[in-house]
Protein backbone atom coordinates (compact mmCIF):
# COMPACT_ATOMS: atom_id res chain seq x y z
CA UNK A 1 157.72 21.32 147.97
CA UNK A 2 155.38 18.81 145.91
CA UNK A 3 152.91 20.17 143.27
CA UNK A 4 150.17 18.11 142.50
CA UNK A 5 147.36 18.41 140.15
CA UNK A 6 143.37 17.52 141.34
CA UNK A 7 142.48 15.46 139.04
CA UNK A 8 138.91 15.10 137.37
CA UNK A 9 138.00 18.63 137.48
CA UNK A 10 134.63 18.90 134.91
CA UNK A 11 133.80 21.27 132.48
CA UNK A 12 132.70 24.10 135.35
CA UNK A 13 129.18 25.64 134.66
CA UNK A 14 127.84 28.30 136.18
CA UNK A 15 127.15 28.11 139.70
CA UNK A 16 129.38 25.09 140.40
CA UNK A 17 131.03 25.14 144.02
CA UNK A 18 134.50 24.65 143.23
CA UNK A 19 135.33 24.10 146.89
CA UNK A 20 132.90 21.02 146.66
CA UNK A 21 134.27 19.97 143.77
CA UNK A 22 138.23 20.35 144.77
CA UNK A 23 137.55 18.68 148.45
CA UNK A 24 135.54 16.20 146.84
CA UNK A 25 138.83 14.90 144.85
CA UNK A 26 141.78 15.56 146.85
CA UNK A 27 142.53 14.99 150.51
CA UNK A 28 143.62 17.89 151.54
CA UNK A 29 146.08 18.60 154.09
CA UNK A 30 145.86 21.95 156.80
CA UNK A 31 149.28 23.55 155.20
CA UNK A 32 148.18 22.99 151.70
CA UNK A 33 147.54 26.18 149.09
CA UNK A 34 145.62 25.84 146.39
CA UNK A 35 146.31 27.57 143.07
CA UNK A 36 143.11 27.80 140.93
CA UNK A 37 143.08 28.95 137.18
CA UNK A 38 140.99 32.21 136.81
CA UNK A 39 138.82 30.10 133.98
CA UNK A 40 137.44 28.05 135.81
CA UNK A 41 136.69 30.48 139.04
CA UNK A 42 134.89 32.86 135.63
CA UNK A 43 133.05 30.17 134.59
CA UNK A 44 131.41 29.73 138.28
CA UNK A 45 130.93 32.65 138.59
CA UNK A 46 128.86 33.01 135.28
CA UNK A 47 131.37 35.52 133.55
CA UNK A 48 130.53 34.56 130.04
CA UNK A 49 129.51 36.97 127.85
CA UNK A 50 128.82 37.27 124.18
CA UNK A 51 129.96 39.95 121.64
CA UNK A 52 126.68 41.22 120.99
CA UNK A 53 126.77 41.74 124.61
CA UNK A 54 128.63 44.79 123.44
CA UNK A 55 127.63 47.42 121.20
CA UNK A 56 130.61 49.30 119.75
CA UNK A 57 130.71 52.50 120.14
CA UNK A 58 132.96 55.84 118.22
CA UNK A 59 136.32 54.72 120.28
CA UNK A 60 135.96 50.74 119.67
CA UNK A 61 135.66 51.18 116.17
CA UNK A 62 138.71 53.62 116.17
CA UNK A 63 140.91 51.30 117.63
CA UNK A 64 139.49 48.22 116.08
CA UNK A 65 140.24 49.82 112.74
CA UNK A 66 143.74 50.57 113.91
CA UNK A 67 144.90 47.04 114.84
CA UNK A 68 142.75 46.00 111.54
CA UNK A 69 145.21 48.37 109.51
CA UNK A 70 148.43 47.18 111.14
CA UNK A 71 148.06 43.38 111.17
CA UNK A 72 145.49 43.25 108.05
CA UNK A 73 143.13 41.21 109.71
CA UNK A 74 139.62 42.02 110.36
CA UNK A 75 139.33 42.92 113.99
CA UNK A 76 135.54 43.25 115.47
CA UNK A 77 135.00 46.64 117.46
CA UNK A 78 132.74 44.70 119.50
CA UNK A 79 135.43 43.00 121.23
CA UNK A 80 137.42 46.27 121.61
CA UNK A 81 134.02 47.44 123.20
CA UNK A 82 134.10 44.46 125.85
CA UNK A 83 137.82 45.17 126.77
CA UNK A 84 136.97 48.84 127.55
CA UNK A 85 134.57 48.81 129.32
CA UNK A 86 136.06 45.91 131.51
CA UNK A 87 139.37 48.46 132.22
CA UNK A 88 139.82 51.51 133.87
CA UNK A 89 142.37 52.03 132.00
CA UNK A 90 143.79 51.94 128.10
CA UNK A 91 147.92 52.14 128.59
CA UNK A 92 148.39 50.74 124.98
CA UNK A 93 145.82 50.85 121.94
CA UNK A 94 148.65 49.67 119.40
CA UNK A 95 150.25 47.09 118.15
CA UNK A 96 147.82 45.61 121.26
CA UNK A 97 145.46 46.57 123.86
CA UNK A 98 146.99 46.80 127.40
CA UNK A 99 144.52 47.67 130.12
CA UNK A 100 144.16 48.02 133.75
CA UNK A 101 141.04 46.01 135.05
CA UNK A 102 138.86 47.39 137.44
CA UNK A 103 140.79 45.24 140.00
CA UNK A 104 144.18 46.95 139.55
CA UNK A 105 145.65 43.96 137.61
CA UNK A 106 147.57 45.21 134.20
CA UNK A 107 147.23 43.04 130.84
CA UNK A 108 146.37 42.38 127.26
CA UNK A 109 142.70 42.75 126.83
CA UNK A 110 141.85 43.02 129.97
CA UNK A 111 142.57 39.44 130.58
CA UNK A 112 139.44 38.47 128.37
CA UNK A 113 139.54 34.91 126.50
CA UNK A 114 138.32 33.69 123.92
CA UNK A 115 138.83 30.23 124.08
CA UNK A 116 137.08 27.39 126.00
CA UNK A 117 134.15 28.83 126.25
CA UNK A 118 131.67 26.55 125.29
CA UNK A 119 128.12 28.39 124.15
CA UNK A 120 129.51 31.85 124.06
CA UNK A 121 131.73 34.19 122.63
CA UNK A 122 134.20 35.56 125.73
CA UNK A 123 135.04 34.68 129.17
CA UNK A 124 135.69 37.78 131.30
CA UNK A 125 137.99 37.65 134.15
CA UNK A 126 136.61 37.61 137.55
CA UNK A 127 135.03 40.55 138.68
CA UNK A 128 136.93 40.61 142.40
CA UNK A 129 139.38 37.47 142.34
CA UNK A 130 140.50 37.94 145.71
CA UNK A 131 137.34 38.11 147.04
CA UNK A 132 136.52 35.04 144.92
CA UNK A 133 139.24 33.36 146.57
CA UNK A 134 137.60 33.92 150.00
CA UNK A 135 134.70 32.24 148.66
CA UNK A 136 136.75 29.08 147.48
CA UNK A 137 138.74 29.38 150.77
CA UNK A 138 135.65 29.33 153.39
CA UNK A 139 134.31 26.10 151.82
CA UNK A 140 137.51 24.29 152.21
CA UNK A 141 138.10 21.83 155.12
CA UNK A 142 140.75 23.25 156.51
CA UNK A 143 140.56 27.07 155.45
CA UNK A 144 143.80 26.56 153.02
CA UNK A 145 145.01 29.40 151.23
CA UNK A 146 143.88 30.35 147.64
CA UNK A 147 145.55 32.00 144.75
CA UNK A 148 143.36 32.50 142.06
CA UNK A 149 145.58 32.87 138.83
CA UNK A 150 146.26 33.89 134.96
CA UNK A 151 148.48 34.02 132.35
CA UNK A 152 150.22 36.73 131.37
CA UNK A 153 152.45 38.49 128.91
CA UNK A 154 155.57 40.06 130.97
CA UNK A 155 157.26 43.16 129.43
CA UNK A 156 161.09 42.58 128.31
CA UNK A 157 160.81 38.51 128.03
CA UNK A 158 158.91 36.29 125.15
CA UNK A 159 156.22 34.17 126.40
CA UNK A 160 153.64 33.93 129.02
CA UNK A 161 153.83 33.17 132.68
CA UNK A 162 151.39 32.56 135.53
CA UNK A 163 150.65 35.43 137.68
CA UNK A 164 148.45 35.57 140.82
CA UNK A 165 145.20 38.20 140.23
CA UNK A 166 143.43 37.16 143.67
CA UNK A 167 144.44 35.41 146.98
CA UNK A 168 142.94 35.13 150.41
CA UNK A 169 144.74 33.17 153.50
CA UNK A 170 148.28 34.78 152.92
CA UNK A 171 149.91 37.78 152.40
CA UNK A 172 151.06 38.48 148.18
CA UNK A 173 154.28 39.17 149.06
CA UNK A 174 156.88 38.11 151.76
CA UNK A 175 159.03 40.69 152.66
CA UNK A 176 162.80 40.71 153.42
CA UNK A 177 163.71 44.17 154.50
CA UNK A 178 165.24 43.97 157.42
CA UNK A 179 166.68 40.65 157.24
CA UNK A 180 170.22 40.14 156.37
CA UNK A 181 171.97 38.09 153.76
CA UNK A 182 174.77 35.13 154.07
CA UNK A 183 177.33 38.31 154.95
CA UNK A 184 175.19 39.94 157.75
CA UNK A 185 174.29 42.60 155.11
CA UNK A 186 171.02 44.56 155.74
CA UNK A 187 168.33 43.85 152.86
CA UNK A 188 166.85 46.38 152.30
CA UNK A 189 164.76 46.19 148.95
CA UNK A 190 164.13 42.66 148.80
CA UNK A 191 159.97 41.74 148.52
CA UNK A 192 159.58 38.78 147.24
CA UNK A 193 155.72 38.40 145.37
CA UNK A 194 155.32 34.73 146.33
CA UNK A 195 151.51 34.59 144.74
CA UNK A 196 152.98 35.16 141.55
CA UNK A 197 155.49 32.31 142.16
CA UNK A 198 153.46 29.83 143.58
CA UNK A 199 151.44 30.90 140.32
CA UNK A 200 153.85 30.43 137.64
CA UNK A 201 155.22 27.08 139.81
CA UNK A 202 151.50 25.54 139.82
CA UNK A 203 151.58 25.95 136.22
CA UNK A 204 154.15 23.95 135.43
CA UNK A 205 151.63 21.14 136.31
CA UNK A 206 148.42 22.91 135.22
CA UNK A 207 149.85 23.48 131.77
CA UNK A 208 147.64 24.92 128.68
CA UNK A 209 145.32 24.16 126.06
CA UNK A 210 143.09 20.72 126.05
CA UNK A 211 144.98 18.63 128.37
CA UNK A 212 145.17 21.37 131.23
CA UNK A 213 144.49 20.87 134.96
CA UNK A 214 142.88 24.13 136.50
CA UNK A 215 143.41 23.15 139.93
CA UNK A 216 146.58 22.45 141.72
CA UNK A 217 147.99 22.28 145.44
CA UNK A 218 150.89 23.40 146.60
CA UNK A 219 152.22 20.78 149.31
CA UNK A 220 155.22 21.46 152.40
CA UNK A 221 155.24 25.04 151.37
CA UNK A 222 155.54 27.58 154.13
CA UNK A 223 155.53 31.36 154.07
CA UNK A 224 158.31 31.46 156.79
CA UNK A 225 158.48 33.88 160.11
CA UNK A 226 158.62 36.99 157.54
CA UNK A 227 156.69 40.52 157.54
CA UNK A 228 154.06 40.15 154.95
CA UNK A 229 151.79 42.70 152.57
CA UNK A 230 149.34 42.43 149.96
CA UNK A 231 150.19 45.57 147.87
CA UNK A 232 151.48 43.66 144.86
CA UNK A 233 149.85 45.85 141.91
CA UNK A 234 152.11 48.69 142.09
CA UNK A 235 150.08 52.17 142.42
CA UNK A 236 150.56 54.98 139.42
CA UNK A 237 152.92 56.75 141.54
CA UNK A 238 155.63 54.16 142.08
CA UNK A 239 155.11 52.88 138.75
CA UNK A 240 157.66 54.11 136.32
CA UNK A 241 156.49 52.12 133.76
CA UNK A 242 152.79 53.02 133.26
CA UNK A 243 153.99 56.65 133.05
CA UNK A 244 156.68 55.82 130.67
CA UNK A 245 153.56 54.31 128.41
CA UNK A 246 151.28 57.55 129.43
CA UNK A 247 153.41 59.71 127.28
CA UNK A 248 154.47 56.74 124.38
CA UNK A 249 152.72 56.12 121.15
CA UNK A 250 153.10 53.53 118.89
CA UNK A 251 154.30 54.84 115.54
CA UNK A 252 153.02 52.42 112.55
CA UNK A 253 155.21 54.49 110.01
């Protein structure tokens, strides 16, 4: 499996047709996938937004005033505002704000950034990232898969990874059960969330900050003769976790 960054990707503006723009510097090949970082796929799609965007309301200001009090930094409810009402969801209000977006992905301020944004204040998440990966996928030459991606904090471990929040042309996960191992035992739990590692693997070349490359493709990769799903974000009921959260609060004592 190769890994290879498009190079000479632009500053994106809005309404810039990334499929253009990727074909247009890479030769693409029919087996390829390619990995694009959410930013750029926001900044397309005209996601900016600015704080005043967001007038803070009772609850921002609570919870603004919260983290303000247990990091002693000033912390603008307006901001708070933006990630509530871009969540269905508040799991965590302290020591940080850990949402559900509207998309069923879970993580720290609703995946809003505040960096690179050149002319405003915040760059939301895409609204529907698999669906923006059909868009991206239809204007490719050969109708390569797309995983549309972002970084993420990952409960237990330090650091952040890459995790898929859209794909079209593939399943999210490959799935084992059924299959047997090198002893000719059964699997039977085994699903293996290959968006989220072809994520984290694309970033590797991608990488962060100033020098990052928001598009790579994933070359001699195949998704194998396997059974195949898409439910990657785990529902409430099978998620342990969430409900673990539901009845935790963060005690600042």
């Amino acid at each position: 499996m190769e890994l290879l960054a498009v190079p000479d990707v632009p500053e994106i503006r809005e309404g810039d047709d990334l499929a253009a723009l990727i074909t247009d510097r890479f030769d693409l090949r029919p087996d390829d996938v390619v990995v694009v970082a959410s930013t750029v796929v926001s900044k397309a799609e005209g996601r900016f937004a600015d704080l005043a965007d967001f007038p803070d309301g009772p609850r921002a200001r609570e919870i603004a005033g919260r983290l303000a009090d247990l990091t002693g930094d000033e912390k603008d409810p307006r901001f708070a505002q933006a990630v509530l009402e871009e969540s269905t969801e508040l799991l965590m209000e302290a020591p940080f704000l850990l949402t559900e977006t509207k998309f069923g992905h879970v993580g720290v301020n609703a995946g809003i950034d505040r960096s690179n944004v050149p002319g405003h204040d915040l760059l939301l998440l895409p609204e529907r990232p698999s669906e923006s990966a059909a868009r991206i996928r239809e204007g490719l030459p050969h109708g390569n898969p797309v995983v549309v991606t972002d970084t993420s904090g990952r409960p237990f471990r330090h650091g952040q990874a890459a995790v898929a929040v859209g794909w079209d042309g593939m399943p999210g996960n490959r799935d084992w059960r059924g299959e047997h191992d090198r002893d000719g035992r059964e699997l039977g739990v085994t699903v293996q969330c290959v968006v989220d590692e072809l994520a984290g693997a694309a970033n590797l070349v991608a990488g962060e900050g100033d020098g990052g490359k928001p598009v790579v493709v994933v070359r001699d990769w195949a998704f194998g003769d396997h059974d195949g799903h898409d439910s990657v974000f785990r529902d409430v009921d099978s998620d342990f976790v969430r409900q673990a959260l539901r009845g935790w609060e963060f005690n600042d004592a």
